[in-house]
C-alpha atoms as a PDB file:
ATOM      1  CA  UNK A   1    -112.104 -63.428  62.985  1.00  0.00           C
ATOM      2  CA  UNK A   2    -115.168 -65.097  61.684  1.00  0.00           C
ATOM      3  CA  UNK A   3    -114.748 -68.168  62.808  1.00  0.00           C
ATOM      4  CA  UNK A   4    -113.547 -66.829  66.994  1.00  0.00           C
ATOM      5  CA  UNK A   5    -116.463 -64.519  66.286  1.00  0.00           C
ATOM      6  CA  UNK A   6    -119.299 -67.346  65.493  1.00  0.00           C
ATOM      7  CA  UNK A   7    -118.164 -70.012  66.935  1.00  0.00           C
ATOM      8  CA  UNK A   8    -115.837 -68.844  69.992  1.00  0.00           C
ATOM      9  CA  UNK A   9    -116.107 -72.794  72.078  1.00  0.00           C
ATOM     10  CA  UNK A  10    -114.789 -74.514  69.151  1.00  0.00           C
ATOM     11  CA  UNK A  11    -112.411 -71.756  67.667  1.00  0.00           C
ATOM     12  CA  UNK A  12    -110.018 -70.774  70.357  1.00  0.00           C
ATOM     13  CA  UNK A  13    -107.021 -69.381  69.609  1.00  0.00           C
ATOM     14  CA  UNK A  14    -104.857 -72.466  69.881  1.00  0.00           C
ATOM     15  CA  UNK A  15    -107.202 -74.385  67.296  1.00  0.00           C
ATOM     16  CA  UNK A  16    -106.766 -71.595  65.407  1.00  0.00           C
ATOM     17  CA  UNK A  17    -103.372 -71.592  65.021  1.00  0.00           C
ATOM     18  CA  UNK A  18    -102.965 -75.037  64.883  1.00  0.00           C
ATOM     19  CA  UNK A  19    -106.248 -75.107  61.630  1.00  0.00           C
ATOM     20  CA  UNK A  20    -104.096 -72.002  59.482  1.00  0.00           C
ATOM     21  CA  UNK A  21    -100.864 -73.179  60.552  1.00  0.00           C
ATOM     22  CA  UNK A  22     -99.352 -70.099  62.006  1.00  0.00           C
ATOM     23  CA  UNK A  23     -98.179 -69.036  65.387  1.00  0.00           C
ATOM     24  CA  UNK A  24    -100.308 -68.589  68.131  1.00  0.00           C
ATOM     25  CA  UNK A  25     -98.677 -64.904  68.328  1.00  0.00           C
ATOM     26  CA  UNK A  26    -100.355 -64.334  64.588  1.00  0.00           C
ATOM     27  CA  UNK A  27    -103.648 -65.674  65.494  1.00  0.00           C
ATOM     28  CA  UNK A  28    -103.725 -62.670  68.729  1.00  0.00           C
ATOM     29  CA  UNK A  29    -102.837 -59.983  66.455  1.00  0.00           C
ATOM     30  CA  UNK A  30    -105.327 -60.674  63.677  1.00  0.00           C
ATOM     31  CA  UNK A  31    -107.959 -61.309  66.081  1.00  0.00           C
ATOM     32  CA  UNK A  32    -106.543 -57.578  67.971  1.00  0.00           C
ATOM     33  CA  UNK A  33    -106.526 -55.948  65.087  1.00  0.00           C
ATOM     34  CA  UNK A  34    -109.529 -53.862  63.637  1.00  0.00           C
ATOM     35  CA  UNK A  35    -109.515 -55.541  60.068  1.00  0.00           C
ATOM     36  CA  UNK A  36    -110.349 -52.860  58.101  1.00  0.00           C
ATOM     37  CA  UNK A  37    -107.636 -52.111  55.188  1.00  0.00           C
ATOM     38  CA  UNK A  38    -107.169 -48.209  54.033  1.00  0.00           C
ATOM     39  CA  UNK A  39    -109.931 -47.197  51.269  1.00  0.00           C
ATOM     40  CA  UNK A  40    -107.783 -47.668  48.492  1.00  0.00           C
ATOM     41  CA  UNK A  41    -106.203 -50.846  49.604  1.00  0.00           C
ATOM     42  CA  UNK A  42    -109.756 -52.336  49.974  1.00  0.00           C
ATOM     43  CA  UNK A  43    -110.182 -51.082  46.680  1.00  0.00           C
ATOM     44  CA  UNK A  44    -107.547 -53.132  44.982  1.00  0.00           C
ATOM     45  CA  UNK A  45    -108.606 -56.045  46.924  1.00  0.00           C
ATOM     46  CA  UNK A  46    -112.151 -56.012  45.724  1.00  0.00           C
ATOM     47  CA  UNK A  47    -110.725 -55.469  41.908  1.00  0.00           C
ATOM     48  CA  UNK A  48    -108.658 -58.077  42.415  1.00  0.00           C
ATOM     49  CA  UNK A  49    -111.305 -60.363  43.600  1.00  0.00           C
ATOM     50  CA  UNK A  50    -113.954 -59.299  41.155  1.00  0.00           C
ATOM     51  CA  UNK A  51    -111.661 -60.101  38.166  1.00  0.00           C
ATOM     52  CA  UNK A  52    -110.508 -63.576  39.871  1.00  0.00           C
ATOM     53  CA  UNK A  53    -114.199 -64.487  40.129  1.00  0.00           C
ATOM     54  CA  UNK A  54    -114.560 -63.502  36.030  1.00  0.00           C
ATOM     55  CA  UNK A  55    -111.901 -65.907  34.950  1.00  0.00           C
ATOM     56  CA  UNK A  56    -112.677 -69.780  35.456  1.00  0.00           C
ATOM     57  CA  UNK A  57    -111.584 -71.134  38.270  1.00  0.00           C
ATOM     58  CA  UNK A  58    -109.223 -74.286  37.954  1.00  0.00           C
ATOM     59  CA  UNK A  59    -110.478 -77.579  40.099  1.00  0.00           C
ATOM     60  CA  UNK A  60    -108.698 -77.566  43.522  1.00  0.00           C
ATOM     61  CA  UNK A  61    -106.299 -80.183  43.278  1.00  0.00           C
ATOM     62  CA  UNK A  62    -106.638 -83.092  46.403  1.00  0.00           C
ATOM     63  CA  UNK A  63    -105.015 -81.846  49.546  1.00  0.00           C
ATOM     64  CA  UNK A  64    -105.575 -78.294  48.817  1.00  0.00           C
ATOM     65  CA  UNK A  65    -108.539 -77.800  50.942  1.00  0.00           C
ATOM     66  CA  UNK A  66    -108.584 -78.256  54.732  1.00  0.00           C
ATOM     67  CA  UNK A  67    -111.822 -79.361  55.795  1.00  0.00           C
ATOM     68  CA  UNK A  68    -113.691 -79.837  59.105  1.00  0.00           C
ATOM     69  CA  UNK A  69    -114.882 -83.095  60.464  1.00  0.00           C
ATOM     70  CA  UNK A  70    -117.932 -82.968  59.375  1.00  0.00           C
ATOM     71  CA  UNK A  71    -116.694 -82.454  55.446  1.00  0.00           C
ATOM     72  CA  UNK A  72    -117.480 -78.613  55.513  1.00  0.00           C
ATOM     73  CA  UNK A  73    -114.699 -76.664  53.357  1.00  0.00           C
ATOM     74  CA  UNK A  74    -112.795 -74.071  55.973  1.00  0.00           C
ATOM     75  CA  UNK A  75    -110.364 -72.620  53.800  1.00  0.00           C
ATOM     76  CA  UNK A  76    -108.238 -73.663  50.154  1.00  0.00           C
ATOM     77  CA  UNK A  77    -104.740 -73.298  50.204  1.00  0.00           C
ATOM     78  CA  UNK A  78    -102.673 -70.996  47.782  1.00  0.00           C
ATOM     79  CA  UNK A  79    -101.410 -72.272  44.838  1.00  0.00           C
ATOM     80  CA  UNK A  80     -98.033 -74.405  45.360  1.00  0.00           C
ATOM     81  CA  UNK A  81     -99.320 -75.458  48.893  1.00  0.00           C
ATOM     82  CA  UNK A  82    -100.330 -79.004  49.749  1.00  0.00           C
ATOM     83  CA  UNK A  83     -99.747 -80.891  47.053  1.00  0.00           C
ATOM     84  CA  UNK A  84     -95.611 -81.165  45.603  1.00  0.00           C
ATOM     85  CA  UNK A  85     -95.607 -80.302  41.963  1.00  0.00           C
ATOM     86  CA  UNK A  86     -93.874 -81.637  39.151  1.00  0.00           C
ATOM     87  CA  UNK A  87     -90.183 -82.725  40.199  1.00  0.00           C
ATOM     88  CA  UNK A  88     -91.032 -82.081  43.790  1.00  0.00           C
ATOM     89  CA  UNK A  89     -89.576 -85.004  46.390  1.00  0.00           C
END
């Protein structure tokens, strides 16, 4: 939403999509909805983010980020994603 919202000429939709790798379908119903969880889901969420940004975070393996052309970080991808681990083909 932040990015359609800032930036709507370079964000549309379809780049959207294509830059999270979901459907286009997803990308219209995220950017639809109002994007404001219940009170005590929000809540959690900030818990769970406070205590995530206590612990030390672990260097971002290569091919975990997704960056834009000009070498700005857009998002890191989840744990497992990007890179095969051990035993992976």
């Amino acid at each position: 939403r932040f990015l359609r919202q800032e930036l709507p000429e370079e964000w549309p939709p379809e780049r959207l999509a294509e830059g999270f790798g979901v459907s286009l379908d997803v990308v219209r119903r995220v950017l639809r909805g109002r994007g404001c969880p219940p009170p005590r889901r929000r809540l959690r969420q900030d818990e769970k983010a406070l205590k995530a940004a206590r612990a030390p975070a672990p260097a971002p393996a290569a091919g975990c980020e997704v960056r834009a052309p000009d070498g700005t970080l857009l998002y890191r991808l989840p744990r497992g994603w990007g890179v095969p681990g051990p035993g992976a083909q």
